[in-house]
PDB file of N, CA and C in Angstrom:
ATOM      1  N   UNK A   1       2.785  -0.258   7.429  1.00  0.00           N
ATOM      2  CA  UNK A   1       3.012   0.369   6.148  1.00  0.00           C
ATOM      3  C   UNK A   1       2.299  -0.449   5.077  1.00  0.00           C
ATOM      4  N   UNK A   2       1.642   0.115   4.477  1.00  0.00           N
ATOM      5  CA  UNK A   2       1.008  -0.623   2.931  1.00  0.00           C
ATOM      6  C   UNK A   2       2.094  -0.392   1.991  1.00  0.00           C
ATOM      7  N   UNK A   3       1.840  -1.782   1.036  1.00  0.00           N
ATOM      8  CA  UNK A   3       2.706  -1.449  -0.163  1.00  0.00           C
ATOM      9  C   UNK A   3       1.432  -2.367  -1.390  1.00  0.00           C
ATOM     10  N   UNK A   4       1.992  -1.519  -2.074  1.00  0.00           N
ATOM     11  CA  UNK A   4       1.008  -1.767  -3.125  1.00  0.00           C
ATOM     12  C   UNK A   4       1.361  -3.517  -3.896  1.00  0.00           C
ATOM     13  N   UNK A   5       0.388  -4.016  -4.200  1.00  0.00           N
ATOM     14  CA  UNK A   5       0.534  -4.875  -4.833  1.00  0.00           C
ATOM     15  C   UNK A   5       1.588  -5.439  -6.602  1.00  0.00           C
ATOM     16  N   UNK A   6       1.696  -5.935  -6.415  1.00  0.00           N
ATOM     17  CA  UNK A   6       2.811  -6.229  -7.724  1.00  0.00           C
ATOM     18  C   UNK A   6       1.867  -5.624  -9.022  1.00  0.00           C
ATOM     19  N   UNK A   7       0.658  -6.289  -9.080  1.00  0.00           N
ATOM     20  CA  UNK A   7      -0.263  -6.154 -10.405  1.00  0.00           C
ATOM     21  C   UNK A   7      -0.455  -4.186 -10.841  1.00  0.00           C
ATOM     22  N   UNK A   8      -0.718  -3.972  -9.541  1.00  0.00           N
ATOM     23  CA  UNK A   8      -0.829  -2.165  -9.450  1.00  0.00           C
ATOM     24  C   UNK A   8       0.324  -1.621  -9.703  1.00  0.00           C
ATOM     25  N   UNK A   9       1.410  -1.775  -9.738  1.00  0.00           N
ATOM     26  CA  UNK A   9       2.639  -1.276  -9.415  1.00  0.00           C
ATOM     27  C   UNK A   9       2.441  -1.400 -11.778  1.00  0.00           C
ATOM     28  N   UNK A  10       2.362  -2.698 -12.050  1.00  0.00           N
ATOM     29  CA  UNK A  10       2.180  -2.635 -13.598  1.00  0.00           C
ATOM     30  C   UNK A  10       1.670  -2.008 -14.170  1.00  0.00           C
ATOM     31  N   UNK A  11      -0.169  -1.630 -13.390  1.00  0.00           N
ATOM     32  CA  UNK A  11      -1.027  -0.805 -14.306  1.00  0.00           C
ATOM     33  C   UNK A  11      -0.802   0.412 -14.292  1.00  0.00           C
ATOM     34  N   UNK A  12       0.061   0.673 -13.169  1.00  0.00           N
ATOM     35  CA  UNK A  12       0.457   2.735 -13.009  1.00  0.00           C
ATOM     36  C   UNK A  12       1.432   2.644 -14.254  1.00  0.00           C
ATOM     37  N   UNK A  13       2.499   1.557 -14.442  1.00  0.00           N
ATOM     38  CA  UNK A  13       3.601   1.990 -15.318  1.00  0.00           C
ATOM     39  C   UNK A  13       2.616   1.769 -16.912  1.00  0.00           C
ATOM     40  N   UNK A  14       1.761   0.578 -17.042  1.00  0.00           N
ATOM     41  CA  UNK A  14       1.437   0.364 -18.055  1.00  0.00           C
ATOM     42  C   UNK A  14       0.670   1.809 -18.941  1.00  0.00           C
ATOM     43  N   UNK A  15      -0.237   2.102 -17.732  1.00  0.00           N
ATOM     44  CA  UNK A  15      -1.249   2.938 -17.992  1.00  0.00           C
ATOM     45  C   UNK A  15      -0.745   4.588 -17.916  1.00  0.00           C
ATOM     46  N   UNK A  16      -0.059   5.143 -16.695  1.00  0.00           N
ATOM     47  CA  UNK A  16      -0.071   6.269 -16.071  1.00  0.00           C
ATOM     48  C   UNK A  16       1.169   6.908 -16.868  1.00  0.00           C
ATOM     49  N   UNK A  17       2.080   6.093 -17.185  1.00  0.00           N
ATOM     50  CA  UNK A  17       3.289   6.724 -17.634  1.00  0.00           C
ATOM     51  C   UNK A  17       3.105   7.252 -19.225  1.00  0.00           C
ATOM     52  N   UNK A  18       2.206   6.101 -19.592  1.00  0.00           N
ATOM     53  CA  UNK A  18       2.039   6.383 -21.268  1.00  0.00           C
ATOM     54  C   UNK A  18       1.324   7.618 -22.007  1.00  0.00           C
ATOM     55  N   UNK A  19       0.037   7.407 -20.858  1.00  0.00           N
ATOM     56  CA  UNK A  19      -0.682   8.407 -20.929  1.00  0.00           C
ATOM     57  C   UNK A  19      -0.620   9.995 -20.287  1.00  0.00           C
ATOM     58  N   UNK A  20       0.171   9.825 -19.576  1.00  0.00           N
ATOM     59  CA  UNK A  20       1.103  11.224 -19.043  1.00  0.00           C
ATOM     60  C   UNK A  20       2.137  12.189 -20.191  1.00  0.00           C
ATOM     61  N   UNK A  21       2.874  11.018 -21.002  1.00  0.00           N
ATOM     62  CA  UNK A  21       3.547  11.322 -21.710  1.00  0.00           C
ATOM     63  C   UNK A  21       2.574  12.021 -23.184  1.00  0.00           C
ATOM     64  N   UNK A  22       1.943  10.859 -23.133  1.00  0.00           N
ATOM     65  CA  UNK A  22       0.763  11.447 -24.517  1.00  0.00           C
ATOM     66  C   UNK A  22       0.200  13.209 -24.084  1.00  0.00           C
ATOM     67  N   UNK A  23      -0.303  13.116 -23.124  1.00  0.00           N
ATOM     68  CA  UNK A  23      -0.978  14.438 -22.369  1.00  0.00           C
ATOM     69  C   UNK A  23       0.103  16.039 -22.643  1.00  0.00           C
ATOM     70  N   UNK A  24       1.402  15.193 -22.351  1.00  0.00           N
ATOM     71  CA  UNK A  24       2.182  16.382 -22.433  1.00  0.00           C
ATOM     72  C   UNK A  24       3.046  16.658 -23.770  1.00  0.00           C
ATOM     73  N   UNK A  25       2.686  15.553 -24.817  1.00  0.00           N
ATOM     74  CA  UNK A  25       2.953  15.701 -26.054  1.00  0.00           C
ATOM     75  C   UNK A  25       1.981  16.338 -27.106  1.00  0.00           C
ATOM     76  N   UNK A  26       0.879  15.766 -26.999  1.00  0.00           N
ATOM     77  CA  UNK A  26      -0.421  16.594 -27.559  1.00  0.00           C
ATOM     78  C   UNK A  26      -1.701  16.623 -26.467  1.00  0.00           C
ATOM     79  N   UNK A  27      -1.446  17.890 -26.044  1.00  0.00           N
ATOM     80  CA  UNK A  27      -2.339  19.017 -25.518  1.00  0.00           C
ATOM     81  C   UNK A  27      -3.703  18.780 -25.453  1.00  0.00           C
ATOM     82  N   UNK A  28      -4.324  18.426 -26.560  1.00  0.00           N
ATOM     83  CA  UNK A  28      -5.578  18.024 -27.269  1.00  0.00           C
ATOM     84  C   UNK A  28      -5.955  16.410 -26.351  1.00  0.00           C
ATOM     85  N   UNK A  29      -5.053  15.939 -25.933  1.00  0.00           N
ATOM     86  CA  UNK A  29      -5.741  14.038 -25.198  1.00  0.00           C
ATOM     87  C   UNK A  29      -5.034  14.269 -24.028  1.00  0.00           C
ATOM     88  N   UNK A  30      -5.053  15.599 -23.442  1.00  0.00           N
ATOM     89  CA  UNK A  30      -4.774  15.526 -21.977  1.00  0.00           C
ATOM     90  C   UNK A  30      -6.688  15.172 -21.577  1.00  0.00           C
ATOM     91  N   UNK A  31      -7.292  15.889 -21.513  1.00  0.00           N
ATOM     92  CA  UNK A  31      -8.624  15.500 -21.278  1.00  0.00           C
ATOM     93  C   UNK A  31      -9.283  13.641 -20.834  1.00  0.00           C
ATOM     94  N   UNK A  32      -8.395  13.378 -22.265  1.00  0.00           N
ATOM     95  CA  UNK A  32      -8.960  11.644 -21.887  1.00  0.00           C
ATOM     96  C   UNK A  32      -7.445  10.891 -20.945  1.00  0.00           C
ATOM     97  N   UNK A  33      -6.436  11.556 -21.343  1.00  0.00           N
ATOM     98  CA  UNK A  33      -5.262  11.147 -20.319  1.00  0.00           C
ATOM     99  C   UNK A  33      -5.840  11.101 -18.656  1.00  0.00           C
ATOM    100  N   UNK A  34      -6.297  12.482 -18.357  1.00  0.00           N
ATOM    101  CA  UNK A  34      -6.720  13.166 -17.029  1.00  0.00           C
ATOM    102  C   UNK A  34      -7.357  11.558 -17.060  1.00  0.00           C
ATOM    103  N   UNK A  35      -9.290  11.694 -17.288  1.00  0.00           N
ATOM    104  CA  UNK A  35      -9.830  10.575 -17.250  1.00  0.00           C
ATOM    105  C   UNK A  35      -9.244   9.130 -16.607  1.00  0.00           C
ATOM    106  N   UNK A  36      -8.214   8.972 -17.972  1.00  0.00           N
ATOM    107  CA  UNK A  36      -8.270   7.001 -17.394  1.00  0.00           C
ATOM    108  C   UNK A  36      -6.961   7.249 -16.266  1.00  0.00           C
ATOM    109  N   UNK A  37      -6.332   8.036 -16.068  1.00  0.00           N
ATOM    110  CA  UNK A  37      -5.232   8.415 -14.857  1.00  0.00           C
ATOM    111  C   UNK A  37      -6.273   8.427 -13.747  1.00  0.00           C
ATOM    112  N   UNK A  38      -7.379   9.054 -13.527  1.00  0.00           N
ATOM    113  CA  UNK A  38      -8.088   9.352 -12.395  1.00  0.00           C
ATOM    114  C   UNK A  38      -8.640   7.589 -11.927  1.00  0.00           C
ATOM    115  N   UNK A  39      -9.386   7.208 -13.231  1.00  0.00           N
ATOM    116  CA  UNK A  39      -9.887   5.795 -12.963  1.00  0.00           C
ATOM    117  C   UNK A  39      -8.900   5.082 -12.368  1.00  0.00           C
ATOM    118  N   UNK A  40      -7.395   5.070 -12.951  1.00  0.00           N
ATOM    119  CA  UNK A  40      -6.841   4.348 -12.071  1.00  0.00           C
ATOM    120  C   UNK A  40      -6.198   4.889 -10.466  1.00  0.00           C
ATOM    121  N   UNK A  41      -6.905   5.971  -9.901  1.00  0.00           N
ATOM    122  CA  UNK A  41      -6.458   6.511  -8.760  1.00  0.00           C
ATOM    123  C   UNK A  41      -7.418   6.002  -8.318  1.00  0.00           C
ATOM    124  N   UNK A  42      -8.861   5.653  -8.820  1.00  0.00           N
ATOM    125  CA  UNK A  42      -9.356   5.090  -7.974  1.00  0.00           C
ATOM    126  C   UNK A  42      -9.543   4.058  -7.600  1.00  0.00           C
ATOM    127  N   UNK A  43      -8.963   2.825  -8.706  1.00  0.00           N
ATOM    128  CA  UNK A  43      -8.282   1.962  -7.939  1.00  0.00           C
ATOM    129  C   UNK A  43      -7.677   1.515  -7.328  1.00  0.00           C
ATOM    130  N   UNK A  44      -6.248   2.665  -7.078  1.00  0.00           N
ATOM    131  CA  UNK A  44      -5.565   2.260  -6.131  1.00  0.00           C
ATOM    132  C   UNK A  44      -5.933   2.949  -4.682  1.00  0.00           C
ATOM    133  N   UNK A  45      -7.234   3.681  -5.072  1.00  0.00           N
ATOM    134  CA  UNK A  45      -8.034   3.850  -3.318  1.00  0.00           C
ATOM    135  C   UNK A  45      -8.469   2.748  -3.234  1.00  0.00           C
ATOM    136  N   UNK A  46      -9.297   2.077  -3.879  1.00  0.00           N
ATOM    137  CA  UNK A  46     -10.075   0.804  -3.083  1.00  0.00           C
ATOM    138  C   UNK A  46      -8.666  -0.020  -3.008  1.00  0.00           C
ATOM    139  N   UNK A  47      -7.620  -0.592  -3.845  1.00  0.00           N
ATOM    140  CA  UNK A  47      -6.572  -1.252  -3.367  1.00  0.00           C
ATOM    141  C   UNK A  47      -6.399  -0.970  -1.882  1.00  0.00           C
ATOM    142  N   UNK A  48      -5.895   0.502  -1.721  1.00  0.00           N
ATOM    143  CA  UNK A  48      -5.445   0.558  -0.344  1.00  0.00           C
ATOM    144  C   UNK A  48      -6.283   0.504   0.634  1.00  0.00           C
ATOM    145  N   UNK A  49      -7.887   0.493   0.438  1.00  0.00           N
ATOM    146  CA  UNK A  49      -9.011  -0.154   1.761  1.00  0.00           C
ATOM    147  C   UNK A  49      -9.291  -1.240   1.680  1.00  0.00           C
ATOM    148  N   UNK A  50      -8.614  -1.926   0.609  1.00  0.00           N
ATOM    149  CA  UNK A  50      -8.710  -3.826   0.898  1.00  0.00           C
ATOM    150  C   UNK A  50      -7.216  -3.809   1.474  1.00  0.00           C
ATOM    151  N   UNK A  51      -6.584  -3.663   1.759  1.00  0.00           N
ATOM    152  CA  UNK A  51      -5.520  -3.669   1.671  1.00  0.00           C
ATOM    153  C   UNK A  51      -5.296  -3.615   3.351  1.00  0.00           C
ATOM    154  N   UNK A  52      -6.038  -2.026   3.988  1.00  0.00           N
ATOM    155  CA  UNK A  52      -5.900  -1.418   5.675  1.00  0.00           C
ATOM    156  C   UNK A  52      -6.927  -2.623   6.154  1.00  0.00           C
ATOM    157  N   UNK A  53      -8.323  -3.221   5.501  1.00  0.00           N
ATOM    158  CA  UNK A  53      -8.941  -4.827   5.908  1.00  0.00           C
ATOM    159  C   UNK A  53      -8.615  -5.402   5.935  1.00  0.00           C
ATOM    160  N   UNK A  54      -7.659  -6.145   5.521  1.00  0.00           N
ATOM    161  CA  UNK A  54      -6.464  -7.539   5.364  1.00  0.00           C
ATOM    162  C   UNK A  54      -5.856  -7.255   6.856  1.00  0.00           C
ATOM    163  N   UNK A  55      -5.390  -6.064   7.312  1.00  0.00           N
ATOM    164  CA  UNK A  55      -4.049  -6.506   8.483  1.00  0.00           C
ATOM    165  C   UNK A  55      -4.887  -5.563  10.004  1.00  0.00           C
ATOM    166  N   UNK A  56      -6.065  -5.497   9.141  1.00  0.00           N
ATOM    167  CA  UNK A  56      -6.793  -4.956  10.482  1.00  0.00           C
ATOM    168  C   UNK A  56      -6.890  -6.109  11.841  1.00  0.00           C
ATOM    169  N   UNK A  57      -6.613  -6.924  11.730  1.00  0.00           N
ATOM    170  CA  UNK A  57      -6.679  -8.120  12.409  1.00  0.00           C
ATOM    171  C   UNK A  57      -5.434  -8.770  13.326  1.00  0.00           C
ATOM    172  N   UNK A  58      -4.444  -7.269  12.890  1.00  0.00           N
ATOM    173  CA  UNK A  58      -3.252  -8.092  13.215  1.00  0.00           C
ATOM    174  C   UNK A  58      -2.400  -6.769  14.018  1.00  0.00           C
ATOM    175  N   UNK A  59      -1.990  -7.412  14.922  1.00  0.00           N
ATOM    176  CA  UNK A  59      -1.326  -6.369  16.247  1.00  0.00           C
ATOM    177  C   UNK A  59       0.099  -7.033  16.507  1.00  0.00           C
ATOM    178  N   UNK A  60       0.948  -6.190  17.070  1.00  0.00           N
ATOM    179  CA  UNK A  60       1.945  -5.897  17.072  1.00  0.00           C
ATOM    180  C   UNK A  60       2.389  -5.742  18.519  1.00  0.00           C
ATOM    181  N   UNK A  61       2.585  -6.282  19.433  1.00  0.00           N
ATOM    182  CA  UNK A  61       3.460  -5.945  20.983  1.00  0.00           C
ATOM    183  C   UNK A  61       4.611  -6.011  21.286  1.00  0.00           C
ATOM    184  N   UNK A  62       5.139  -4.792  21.795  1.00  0.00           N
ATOM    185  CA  UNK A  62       6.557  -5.030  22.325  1.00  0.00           C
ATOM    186  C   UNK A  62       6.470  -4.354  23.603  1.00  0.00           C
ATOM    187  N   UNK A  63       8.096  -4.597  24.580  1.00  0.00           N
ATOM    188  CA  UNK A  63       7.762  -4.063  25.880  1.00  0.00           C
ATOM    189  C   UNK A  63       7.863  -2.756  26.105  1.00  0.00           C
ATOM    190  N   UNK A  64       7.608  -1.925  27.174  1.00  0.00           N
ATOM    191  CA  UNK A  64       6.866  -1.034  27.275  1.00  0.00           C
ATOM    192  C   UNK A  64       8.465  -0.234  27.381  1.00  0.00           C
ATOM    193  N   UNK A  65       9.938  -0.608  27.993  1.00  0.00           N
ATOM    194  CA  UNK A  65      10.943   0.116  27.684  1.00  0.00           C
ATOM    195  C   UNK A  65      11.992  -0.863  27.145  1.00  0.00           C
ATOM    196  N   UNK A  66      12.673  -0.358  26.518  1.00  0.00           N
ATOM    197  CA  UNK A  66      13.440  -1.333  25.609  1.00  0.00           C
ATOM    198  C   UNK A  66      14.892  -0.294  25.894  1.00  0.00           C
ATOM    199  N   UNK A  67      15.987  -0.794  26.590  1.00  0.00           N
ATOM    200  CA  UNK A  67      17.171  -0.033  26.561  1.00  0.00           C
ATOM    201  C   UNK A  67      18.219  -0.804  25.786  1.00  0.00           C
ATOM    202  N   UNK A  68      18.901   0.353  24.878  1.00  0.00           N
ATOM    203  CA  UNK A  68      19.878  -0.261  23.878  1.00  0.00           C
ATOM    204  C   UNK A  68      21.067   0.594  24.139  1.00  0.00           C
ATOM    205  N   UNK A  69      22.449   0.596  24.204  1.00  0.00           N
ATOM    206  CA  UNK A  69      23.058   1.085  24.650  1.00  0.00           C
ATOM    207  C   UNK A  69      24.166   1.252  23.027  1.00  0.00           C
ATOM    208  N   UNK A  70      25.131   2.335  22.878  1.00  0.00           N
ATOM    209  CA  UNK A  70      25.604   2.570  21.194  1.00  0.00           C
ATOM    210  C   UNK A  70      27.032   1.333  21.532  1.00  0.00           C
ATOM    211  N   UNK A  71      26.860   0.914  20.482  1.00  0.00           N
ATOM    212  CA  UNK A  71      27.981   0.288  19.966  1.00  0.00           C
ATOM    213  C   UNK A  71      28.297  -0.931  20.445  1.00  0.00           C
ATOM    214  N   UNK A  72      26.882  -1.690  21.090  1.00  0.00           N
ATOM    215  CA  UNK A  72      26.522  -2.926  21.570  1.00  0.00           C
ATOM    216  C   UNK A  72      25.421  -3.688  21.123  1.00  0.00           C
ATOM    217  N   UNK A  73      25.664  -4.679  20.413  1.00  0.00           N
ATOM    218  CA  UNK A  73      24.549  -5.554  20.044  1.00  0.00           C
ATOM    219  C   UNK A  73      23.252  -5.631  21.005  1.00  0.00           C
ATOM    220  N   UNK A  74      21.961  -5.079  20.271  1.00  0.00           N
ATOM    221  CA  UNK A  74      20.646  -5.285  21.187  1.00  0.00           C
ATOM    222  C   UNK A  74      19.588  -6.074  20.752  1.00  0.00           C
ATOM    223  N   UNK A  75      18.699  -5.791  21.435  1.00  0.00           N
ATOM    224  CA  UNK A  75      17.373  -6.685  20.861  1.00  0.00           C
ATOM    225  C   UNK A  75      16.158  -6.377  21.168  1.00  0.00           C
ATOM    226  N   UNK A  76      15.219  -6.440  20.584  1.00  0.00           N
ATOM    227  CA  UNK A  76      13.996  -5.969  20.391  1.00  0.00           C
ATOM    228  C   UNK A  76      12.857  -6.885  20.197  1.00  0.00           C
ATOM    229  N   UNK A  77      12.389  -7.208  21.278  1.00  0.00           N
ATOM    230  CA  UNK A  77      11.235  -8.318  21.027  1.00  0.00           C
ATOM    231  C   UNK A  77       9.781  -8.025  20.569  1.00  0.00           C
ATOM    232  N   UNK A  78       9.632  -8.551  19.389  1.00  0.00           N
ATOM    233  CA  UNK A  78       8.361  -8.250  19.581  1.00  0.00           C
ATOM    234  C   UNK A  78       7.499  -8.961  18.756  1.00  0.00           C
ATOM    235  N   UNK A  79       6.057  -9.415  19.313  1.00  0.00           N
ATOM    236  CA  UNK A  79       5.238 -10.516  19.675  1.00  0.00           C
ATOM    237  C   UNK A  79       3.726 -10.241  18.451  1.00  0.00           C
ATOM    238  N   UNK A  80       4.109 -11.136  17.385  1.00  0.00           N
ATOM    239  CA  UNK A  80       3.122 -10.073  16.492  1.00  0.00           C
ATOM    240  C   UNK A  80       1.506 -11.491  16.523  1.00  0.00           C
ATOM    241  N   UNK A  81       0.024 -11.449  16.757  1.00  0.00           N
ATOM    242  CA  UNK A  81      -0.758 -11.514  16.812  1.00  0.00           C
ATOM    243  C   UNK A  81      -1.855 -11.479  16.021  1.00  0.00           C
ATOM    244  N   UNK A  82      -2.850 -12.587  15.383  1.00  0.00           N
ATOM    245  CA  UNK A  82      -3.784 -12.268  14.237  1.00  0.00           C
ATOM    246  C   UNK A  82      -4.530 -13.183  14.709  1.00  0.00           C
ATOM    247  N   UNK A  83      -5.778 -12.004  15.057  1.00  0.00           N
ATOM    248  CA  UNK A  83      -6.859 -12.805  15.603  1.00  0.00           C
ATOM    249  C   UNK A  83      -7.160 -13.848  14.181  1.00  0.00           C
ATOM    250  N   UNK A  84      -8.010 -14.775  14.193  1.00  0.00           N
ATOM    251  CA  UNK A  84      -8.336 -15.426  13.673  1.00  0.00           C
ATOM    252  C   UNK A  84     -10.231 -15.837  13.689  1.00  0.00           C
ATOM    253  N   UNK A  85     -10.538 -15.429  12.532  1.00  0.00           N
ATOM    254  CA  UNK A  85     -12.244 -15.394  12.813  1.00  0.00           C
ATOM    255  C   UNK A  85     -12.929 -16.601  13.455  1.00  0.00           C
ATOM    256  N   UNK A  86     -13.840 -16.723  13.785  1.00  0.00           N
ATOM    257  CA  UNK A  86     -14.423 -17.828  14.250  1.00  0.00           C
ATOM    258  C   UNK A  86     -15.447 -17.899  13.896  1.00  0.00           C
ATOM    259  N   UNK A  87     -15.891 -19.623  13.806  1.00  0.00           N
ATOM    260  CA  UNK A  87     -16.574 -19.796  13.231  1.00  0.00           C
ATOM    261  C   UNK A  87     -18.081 -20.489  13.933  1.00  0.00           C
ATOM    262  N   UNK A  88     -18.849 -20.371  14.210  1.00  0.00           N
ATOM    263  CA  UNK A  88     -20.061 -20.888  14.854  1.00  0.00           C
ATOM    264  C   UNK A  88     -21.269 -22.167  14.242  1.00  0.00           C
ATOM    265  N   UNK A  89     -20.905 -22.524  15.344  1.00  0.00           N
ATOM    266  CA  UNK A  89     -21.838 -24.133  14.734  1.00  0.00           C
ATOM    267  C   UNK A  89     -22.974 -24.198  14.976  1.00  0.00           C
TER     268      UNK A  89
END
């Protein structure tokens, strides 16, 4: 699961909420509202493809059947992995 970064999570409220509100108060600056709303959609596309690059590296294993039975404490193992780049001399 991605989650957005703390800083993004500010510029949607800073930016998106204000200018949403302006848009639907006067009619006339929806146009430039639309605009800087879009610019910031497209930051939070490239956010989320730096974002799927960061954990591309990183895998997740568990076993292949896992039996849990109701109303008994179980457990779930699982073995998480990040390659690590290498470097050549």
């Amino acid at each position: 699961m991605l989650v957005p970064r703390s800083s993004l999570l500010f510029w949607v409220a800073v930016l998106v909420v204000p200018f949403a509100t302006l848009a639907g108060m006067l009619p006339e600056s929806a146009p430039l509202a639309a605009v800087l709303i879009m610019i910031l959609l497209v930051a939070v596309l490239f956010d989320a493809a730096w974002a799927f690059n960061s954990v591309a590296d990183v895998t997740v294993e568990s076993s292949e059947t896992v039996r849990l039975f109701k109303d008994r404490p179980g457990e779930i193992e699982l073995r998480f992995q990040m390659r690590l780049p290498t470097i050549e001399h």
